[in-house]
Protein backbone atom coordinates (compact mmCIF):
# COMPACT_ATOMS: atom_id res chain seq x y z
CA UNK A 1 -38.36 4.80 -0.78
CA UNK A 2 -36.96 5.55 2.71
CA UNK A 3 -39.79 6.83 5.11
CA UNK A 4 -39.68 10.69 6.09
CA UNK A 5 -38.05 11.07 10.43
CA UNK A 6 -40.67 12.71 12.47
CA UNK A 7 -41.48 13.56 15.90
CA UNK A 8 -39.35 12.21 18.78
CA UNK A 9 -36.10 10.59 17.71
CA UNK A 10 -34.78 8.32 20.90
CA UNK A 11 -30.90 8.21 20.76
CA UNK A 12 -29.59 5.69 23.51
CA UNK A 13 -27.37 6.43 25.98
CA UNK A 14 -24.19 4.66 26.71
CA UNK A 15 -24.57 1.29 28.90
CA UNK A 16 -22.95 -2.06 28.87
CA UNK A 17 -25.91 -3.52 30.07
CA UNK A 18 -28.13 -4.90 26.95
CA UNK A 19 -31.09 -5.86 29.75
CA UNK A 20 -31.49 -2.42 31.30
CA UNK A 21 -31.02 -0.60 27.60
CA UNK A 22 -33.58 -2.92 25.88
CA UNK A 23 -36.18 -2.00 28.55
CA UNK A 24 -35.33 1.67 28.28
CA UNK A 25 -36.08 1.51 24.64
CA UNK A 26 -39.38 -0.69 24.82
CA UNK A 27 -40.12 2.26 27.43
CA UNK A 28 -39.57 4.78 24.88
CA UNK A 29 -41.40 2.79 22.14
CA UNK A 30 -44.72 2.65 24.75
CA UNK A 31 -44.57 6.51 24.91
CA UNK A 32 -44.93 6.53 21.68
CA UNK A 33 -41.31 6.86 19.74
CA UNK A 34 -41.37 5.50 16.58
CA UNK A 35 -37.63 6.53 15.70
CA UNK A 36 -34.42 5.14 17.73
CA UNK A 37 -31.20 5.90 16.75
CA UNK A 38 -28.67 3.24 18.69
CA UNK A 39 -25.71 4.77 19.70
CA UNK A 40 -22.83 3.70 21.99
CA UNK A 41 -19.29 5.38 21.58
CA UNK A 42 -18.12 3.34 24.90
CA UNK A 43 -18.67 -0.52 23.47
CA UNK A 44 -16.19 -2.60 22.15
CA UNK A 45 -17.72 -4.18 18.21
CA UNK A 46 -19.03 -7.28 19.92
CA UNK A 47 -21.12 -5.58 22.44
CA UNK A 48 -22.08 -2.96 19.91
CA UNK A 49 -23.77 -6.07 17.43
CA UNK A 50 -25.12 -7.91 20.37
CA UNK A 51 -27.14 -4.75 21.50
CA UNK A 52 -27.97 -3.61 17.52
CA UNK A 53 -29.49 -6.99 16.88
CA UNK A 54 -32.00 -7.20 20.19
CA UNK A 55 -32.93 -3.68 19.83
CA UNK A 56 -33.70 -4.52 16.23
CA UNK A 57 -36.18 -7.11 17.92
CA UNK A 58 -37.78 -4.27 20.08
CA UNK A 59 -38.14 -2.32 17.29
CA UNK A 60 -39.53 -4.67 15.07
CA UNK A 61 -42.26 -5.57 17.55
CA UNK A 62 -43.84 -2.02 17.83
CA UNK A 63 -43.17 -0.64 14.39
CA UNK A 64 -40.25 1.48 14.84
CA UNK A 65 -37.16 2.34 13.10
CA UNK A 66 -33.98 1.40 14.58
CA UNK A 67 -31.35 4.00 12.96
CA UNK A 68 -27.40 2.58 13.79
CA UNK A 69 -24.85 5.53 14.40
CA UNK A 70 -21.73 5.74 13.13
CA UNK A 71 -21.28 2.04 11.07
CA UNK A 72 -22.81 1.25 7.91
CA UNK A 73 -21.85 -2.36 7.92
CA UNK A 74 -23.57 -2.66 11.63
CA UNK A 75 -26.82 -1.45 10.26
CA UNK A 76 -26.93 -3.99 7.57
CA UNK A 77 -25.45 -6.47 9.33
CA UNK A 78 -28.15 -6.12 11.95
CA UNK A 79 -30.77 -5.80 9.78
CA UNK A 80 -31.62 -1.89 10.97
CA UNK A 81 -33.22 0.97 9.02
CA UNK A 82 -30.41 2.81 8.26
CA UNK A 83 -27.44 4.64 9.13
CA UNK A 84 -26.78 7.98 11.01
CA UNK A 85 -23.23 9.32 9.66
CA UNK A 86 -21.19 12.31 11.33
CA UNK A 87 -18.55 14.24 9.98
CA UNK A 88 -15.83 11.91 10.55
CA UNK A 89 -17.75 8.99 9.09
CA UNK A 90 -18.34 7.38 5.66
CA UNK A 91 -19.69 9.89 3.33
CA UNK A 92 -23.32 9.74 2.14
CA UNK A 93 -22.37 7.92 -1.00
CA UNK A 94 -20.20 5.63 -0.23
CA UNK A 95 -22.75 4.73 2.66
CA UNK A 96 -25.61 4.22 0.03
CA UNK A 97 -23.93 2.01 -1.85
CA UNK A 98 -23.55 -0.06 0.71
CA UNK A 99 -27.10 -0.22 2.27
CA UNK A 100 -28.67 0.32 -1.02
CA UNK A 101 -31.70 2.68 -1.94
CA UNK A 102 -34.26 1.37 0.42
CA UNK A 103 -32.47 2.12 3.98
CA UNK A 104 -32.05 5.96 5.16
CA UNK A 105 -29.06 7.73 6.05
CA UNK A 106 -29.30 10.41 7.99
CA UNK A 107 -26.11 13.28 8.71
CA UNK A 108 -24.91 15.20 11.21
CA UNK A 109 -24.55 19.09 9.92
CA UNK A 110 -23.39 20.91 13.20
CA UNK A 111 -24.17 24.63 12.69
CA UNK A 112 -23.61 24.37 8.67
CA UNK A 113 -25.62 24.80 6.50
CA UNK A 114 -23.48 24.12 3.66
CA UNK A 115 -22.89 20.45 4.72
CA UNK A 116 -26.51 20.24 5.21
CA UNK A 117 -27.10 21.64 1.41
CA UNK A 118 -24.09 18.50 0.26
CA UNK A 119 -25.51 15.69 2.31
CA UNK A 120 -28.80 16.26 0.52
CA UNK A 121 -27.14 16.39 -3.23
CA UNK A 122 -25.28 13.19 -2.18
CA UNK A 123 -28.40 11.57 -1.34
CA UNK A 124 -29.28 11.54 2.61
CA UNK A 125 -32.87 11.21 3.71
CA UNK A 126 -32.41 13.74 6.75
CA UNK A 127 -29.77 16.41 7.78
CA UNK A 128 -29.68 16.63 11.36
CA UNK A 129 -28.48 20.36 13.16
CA UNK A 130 -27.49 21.21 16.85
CA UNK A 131 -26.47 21.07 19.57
CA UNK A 132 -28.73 24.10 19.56
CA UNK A 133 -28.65 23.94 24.05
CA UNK A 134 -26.36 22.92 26.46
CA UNK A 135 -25.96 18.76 26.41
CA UNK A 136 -24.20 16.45 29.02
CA UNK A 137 -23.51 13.99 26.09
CA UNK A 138 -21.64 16.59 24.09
CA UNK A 139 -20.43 19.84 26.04
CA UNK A 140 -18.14 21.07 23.52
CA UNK A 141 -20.33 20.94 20.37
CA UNK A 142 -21.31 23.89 18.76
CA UNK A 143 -24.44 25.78 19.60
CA UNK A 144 -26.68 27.05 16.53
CA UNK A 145 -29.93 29.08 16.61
CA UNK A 146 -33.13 28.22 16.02
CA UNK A 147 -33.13 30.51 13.39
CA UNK A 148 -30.45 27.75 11.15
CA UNK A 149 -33.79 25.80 11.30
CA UNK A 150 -35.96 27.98 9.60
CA UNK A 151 -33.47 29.34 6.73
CA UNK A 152 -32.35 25.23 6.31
CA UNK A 153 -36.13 24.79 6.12
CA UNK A 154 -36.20 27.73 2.92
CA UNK A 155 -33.26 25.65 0.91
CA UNK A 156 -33.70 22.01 2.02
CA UNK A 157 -36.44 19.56 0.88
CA UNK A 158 -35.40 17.07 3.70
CA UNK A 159 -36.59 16.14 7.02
CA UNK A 160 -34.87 18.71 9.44
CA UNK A 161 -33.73 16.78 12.90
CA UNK A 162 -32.62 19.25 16.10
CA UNK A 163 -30.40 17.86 18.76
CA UNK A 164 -29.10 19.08 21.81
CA UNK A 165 -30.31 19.43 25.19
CA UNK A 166 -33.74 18.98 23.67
CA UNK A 167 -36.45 19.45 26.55
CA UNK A 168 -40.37 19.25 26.51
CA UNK A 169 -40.17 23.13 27.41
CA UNK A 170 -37.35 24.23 25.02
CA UNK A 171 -38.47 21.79 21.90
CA UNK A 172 -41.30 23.87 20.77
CA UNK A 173 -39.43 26.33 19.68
CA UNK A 174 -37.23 24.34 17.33
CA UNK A 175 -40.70 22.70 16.19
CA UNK A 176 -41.79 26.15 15.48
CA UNK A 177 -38.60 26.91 13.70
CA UNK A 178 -38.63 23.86 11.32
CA UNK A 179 -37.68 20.90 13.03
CA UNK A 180 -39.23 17.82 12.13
CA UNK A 181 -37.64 15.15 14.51
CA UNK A 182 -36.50 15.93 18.03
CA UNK A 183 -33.10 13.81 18.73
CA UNK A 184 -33.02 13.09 22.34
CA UNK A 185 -30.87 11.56 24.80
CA UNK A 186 -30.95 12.62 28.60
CA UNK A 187 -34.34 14.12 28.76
CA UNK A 188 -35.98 10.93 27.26
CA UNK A 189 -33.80 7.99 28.88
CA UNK A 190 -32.46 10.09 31.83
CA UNK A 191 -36.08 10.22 33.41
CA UNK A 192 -37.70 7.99 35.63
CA UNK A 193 -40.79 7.44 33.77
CA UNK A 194 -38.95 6.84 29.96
CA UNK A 195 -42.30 6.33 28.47
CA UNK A 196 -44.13 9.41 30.48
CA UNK A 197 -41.15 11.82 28.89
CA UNK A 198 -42.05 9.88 25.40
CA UNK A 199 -45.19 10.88 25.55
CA UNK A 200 -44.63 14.22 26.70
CA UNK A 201 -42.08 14.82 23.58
CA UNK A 202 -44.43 12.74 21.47
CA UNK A 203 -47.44 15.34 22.59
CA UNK A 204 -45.70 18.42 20.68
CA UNK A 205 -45.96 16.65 17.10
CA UNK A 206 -49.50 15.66 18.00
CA UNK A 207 -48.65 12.12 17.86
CA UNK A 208 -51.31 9.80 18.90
CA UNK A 209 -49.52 7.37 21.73
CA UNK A 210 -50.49 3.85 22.72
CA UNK A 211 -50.68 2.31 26.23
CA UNK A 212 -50.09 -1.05 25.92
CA UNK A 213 -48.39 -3.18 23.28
CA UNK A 214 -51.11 -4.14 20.01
């Protein structure tokens, strides 16, 4: 059974660089992120499974989940978690036969919570919402309340993720309204101290962090 997304969900940022992203990540997994999601619209498909299979080294080290965005076949090809599919991806089920019953497949829902209600029939682990604030990596997406949280929360037996222009001082109140798993970009990787934002995300779930590798 696929594990249950919770607390801070690290999606990378765009960089050609495998070196510098690798470090951000391990940074990220140090403040305590135990979810990554990696994501790079801008890479050609070599450069995408180059950085795929060394951050599924990182992850492996600390314990973490590597989610893949967007391609079923690079998640199983690099050996990740799972899959994170948006609405002009695979659908659910056709991504589940692929990966099988044991890796998780997350979906994007927007503002919607009728595609939230159908990814969950068809079988996805989470159902992700947003972008509920203002976001540099997505300035034209649509902008739900809080309040889609809390009614998703009433019909949905999933994991609920928010994304969005997620901050330490706005994410509490999407925690408060239902979210599980806080999906964050430029707050988390845009910092100068990655891990001291991790664990500063990581603190509003309660999660225990660690300072040094085990």
């Amino acid at each position: 059974m696929a594990a249950r997304i919770s607390g801070l969900y690290a999606l990378t940022p765009d960089t050609a660089d495998t070196g510098v992203l690798a470090a951000m990540v391990r940074a990220a997994l140090e403040g305590g992120c135990r979810w990554v999601q990696y994501r790079n619209k801008t890479a050609d498909g070599v450069l995408r499974r180059e950085q795929a299979l060394v951050l599924r080294r990182v992850t492996a080290h600390w314990g973490a989940a590597l989610i893949v965005n967007d391609d079923p076949a690079l998640a199983l090809a690099a050996g990740a978690d799972g899959v994170h599919l948006g609405g002009e991806d695979a659908p659910v089920d056709e991504a589940r036969r692929l990966l099988g019953a044991g890796r998780i497949i997350g979906a994007s829902c927007y503002d919607r919570l009728d595609l939230a209600l159908a990814a969950q029939a068809a079988g996805a682990d989470y159902v992700a919402f947003g972008s509920f604030f203002p976001s540099p990596v997505k300035p034209g997406a649509v902008r739900p309340e809080p309040g889609l949280l809390t009614r998703a929360r009433e019909r949905i037996n999933l994991p609920l993720v928010a994304i969005g222009g997620i901050t330490p001082e706005n994410a509490p109140a999407l925690i408060a309204a239902g979210a599980s798993a806080l999906a964050v970009v430029t707050a988390l990787f845009g910092a100068a101290d990655v891990a001291g934002a991790a664990r500063r995300f990581c603190r509003l779930f309660n999660i225990s962090t660690v300072a040094s590798e085990s």
